[in-house]
C-alpha atoms as a PDB file:
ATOM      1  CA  UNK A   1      -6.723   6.112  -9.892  1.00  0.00           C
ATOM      2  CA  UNK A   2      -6.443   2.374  -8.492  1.00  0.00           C
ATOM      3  CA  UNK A   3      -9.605   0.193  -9.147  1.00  0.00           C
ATOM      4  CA  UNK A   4     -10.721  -1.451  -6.291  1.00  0.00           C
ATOM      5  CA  UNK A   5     -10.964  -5.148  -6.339  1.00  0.00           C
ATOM      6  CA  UNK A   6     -12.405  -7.923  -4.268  1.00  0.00           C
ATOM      7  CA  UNK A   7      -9.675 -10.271  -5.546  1.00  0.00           C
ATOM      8  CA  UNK A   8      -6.417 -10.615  -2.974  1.00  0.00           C
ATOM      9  CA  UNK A   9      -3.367  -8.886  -3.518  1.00  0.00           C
ATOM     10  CA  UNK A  10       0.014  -8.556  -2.510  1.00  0.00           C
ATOM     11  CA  UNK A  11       2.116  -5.407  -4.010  1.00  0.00           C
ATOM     12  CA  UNK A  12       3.733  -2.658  -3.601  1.00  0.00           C
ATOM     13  CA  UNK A  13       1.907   0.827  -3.590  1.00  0.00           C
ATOM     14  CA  UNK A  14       2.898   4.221  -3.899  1.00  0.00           C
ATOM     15  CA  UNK A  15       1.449   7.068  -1.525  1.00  0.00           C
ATOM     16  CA  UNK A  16      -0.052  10.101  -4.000  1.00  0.00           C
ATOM     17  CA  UNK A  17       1.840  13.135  -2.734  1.00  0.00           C
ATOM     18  CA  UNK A  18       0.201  15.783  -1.732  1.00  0.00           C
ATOM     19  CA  UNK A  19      -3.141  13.089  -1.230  1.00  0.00           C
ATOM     20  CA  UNK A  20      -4.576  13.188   2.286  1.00  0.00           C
ATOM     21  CA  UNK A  21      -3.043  10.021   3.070  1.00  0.00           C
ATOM     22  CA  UNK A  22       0.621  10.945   2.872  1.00  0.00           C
ATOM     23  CA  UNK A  23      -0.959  14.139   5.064  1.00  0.00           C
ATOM     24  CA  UNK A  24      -1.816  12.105   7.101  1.00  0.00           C
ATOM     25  CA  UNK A  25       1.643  10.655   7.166  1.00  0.00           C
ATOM     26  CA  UNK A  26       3.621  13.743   6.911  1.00  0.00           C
ATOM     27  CA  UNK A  27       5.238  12.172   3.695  1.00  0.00           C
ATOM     28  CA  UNK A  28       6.062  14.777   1.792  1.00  0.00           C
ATOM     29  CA  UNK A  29       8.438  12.965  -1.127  1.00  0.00           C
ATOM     30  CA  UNK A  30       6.564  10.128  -2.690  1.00  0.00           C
ATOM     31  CA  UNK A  31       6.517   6.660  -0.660  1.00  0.00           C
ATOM     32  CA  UNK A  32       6.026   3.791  -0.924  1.00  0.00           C
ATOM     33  CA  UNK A  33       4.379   0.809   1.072  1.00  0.00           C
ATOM     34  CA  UNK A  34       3.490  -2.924   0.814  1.00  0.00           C
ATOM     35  CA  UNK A  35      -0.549  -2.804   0.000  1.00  0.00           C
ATOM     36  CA  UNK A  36      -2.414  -6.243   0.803  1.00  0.00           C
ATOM     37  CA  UNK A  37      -6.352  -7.378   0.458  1.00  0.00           C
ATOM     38  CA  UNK A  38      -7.408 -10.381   2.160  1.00  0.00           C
ATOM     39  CA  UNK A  39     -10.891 -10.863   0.852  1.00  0.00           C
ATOM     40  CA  UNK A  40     -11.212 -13.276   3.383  1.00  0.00           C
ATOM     41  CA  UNK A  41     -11.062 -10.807   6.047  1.00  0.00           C
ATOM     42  CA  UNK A  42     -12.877  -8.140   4.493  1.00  0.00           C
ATOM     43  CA  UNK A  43      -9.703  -5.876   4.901  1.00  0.00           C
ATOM     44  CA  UNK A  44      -6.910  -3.548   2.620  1.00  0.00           C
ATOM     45  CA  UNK A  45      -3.781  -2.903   4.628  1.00  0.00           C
ATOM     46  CA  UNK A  46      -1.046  -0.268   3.475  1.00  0.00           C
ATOM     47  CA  UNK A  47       2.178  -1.528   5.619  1.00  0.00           C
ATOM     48  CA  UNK A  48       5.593   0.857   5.920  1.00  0.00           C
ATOM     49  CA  UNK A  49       9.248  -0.178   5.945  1.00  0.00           C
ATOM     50  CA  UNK A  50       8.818   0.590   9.536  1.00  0.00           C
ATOM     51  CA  UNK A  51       6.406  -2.311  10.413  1.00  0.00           C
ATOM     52  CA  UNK A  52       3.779   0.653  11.086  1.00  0.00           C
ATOM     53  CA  UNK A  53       0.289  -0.108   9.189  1.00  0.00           C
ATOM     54  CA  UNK A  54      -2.858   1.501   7.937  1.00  0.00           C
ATOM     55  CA  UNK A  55      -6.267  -0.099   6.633  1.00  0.00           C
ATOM     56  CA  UNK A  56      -6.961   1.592   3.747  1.00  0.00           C
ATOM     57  CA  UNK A  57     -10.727   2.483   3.246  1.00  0.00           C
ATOM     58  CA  UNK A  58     -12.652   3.188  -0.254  1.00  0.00           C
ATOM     59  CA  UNK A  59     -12.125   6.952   0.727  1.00  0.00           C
ATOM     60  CA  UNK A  60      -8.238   6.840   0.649  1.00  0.00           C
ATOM     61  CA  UNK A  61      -7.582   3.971  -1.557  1.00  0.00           C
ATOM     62  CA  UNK A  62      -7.358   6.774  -4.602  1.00  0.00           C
ATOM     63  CA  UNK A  63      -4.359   8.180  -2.677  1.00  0.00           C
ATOM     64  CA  UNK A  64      -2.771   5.319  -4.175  1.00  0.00           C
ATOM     65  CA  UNK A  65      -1.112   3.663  -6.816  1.00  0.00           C
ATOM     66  CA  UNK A  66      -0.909  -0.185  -7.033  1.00  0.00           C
ATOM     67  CA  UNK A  67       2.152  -1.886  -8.756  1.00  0.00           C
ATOM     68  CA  UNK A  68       1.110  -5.035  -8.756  1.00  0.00           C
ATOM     69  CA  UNK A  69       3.963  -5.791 -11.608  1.00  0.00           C
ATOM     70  CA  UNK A  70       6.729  -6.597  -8.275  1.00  0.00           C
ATOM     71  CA  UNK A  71       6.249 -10.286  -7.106  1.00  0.00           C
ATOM     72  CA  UNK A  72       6.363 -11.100  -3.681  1.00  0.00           C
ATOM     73  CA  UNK A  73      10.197 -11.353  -3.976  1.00  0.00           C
ATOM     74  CA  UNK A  74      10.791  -8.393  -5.047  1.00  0.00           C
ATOM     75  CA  UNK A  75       8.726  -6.455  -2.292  1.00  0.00           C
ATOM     76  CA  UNK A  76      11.530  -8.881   0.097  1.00  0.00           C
ATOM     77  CA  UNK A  77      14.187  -7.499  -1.505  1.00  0.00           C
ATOM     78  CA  UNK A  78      12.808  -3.805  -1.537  1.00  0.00           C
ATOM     79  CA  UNK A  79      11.896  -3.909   2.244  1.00  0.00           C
ATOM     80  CA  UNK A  80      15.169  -5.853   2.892  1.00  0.00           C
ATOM     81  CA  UNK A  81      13.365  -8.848   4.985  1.00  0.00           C
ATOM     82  CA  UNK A  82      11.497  -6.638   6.942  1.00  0.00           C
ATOM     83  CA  UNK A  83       8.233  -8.498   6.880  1.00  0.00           C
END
């Protein structure tokens, strides 16, 4: 389980499968996204590949798993420019 934090963020996340987030998603491998918190704006956003987003609430925020280990760079690289 991911420990919430009120300290900002930038990394990549992986979707739980099976969780009722990737339900919600019809992801049925597991996926990945870029996860941000902005403390400043009081808000957690789970971003696809896609450019399609989420705001992820203390309810679905277990559904994920936070790598914050990749650098800004790397999440470039990953998403191939696509932010």
């Amino acid at each position: 389980m991911t420990t919430l934090t009120d300290k900002p963020i930038y990394c990549l996340a992986l979707v739980k499968p099976g969780s009722p987030l990737a339900s919600k998603w019809n992801v049925l491998k597991p996926s990945y996204g870029i996860y941000e918190h902005a403390p400043a704006f009081e808000r957690r956003v789970l971003r696809w590949g896609d450019g399609t987003w989420q705001e992820i609430t203390d309810r679905n925020h277990t559904d994920l798993i936070l790598l914050p280990q990749f650098t800004e760079k790397d999440i470039q690289e990953i998403f191939d420019g696509a932010l």
